[in-house]
C-alpha atoms as a PDB file:
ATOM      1  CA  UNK A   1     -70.758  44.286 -10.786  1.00  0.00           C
ATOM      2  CA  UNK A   2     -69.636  41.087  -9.452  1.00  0.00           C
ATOM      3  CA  UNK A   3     -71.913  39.475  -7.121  1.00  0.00           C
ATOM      4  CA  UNK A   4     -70.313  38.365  -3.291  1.00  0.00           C
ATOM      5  CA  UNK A   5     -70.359  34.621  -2.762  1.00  0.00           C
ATOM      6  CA  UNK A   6     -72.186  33.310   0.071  1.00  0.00           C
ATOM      7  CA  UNK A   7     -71.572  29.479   0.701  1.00  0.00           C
ATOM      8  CA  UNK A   8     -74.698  28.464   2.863  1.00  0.00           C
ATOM      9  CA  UNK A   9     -74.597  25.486   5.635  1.00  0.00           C
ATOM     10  CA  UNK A  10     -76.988  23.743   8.120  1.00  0.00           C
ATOM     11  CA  UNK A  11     -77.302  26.808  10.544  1.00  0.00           C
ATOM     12  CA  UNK A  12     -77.138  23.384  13.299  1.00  0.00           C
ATOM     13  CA  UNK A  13     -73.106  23.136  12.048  1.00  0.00           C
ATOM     14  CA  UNK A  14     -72.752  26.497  12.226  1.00  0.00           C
ATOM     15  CA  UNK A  15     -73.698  26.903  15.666  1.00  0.00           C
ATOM     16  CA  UNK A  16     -71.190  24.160  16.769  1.00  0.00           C
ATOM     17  CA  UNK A  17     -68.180  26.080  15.783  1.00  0.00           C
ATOM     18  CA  UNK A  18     -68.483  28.253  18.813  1.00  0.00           C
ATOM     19  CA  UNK A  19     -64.405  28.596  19.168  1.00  0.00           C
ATOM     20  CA  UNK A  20     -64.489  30.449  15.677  1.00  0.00           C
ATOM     21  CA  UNK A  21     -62.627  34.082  16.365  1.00  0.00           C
ATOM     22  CA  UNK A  22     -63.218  34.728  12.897  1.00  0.00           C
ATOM     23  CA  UNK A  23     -67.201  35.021  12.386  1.00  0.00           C
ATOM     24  CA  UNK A  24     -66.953  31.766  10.397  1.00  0.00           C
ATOM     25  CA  UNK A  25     -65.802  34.243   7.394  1.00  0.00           C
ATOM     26  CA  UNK A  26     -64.724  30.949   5.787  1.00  0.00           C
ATOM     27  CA  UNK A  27     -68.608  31.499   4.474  1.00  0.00           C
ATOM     28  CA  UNK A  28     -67.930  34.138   2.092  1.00  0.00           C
ATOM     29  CA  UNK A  29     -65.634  31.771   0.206  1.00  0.00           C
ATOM     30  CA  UNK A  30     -62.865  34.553   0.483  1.00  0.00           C
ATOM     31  CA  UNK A  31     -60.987  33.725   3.698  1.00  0.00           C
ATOM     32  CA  UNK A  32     -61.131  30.181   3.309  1.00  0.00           C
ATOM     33  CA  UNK A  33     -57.662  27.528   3.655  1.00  0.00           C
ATOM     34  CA  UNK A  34     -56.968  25.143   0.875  1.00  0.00           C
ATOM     35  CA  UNK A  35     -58.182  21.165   1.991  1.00  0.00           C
ATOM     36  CA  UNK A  36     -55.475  19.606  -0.046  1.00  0.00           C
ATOM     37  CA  UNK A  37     -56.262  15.940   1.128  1.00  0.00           C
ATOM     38  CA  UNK A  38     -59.858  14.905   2.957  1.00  0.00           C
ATOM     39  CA  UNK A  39     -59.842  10.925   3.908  1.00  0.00           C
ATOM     40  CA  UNK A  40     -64.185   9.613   4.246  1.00  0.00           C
ATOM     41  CA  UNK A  41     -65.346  13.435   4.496  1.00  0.00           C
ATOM     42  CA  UNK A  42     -64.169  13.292   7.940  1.00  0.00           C
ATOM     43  CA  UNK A  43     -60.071  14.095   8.632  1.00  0.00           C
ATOM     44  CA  UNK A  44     -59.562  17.479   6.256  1.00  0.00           C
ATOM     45  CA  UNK A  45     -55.600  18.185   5.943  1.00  0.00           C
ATOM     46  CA  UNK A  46     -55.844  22.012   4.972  1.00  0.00           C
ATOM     47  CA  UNK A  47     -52.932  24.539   3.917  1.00  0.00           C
ATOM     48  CA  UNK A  48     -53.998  27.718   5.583  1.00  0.00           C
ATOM     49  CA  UNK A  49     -52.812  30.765   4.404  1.00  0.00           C
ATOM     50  CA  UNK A  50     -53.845  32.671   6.953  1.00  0.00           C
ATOM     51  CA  UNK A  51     -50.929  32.235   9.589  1.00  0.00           C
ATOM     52  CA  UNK A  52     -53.727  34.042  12.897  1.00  0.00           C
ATOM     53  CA  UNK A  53     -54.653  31.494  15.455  1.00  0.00           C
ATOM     54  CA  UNK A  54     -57.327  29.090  15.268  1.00  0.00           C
ATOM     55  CA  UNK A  55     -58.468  26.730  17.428  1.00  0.00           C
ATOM     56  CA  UNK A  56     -59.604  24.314  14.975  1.00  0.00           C
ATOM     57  CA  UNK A  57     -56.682  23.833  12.966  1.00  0.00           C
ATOM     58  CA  UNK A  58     -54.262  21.333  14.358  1.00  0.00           C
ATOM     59  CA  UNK A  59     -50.682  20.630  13.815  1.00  0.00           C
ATOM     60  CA  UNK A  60     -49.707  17.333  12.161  1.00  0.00           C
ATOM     61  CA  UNK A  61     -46.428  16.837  11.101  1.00  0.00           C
ATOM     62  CA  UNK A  62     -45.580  19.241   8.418  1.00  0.00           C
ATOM     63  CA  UNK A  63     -49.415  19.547   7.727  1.00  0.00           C
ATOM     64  CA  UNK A  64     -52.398  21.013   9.352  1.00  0.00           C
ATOM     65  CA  UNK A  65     -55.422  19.201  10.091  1.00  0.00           C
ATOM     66  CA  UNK A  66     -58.980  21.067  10.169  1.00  0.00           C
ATOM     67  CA  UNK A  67     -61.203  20.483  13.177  1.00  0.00           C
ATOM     68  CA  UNK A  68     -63.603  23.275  11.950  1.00  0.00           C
ATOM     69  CA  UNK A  69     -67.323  21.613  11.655  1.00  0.00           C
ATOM     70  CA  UNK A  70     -68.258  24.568   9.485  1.00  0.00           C
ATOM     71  CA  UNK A  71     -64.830  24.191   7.034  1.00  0.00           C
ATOM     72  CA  UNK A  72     -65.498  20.697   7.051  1.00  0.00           C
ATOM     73  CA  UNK A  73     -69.097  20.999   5.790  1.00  0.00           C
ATOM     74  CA  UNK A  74     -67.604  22.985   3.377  1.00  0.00           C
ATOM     75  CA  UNK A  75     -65.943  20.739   1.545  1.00  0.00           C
ATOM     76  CA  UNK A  76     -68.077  18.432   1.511  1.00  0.00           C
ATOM     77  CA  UNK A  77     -71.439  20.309   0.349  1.00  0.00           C
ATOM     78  CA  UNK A  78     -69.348  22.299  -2.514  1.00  0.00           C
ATOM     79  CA  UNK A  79     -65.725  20.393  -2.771  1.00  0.00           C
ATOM     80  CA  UNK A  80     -63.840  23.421  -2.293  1.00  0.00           C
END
């Protein structure tokens, strides 16, 4: 039996992403959207798969940029 990832942040970040409609299910490491480009840890350009709104992901250009504070700690605790 497999065992369900859990990715684990500062419970301060997590409380900051009060707009999430989604229970911040980006922390099982299932419903998560691709960063394909992060500049200094701090602008995260994301492909999202999952086409629902979110209030953190903003349109730029033909690209998406990730406002999340919970996505964005993320990437940069695990790289993924």
């Amino acid at each position: 039996m497999m065992s369900k990832t859990v990715l684990k942040i500062d419970e301060d970040i997590s409380k900051t992403a009060g707009k999430c409609k989604k229970n911040l299910s980006c922390l099982s490491g299932n419903d998560i959207c691709e960063v394909e480009l992060c500049v200094d840890g701090k602008i995260h350009f994301i492909k999202c798969m999952n086409l629902e709104p979110c209030h953190y992901r903003i349109p730029f250009g033909y690209s998406f940029v990730c406002n999340c504070p919970v996505r964005t700690a993320i990437f940069n605790l695990y790289g993924i």
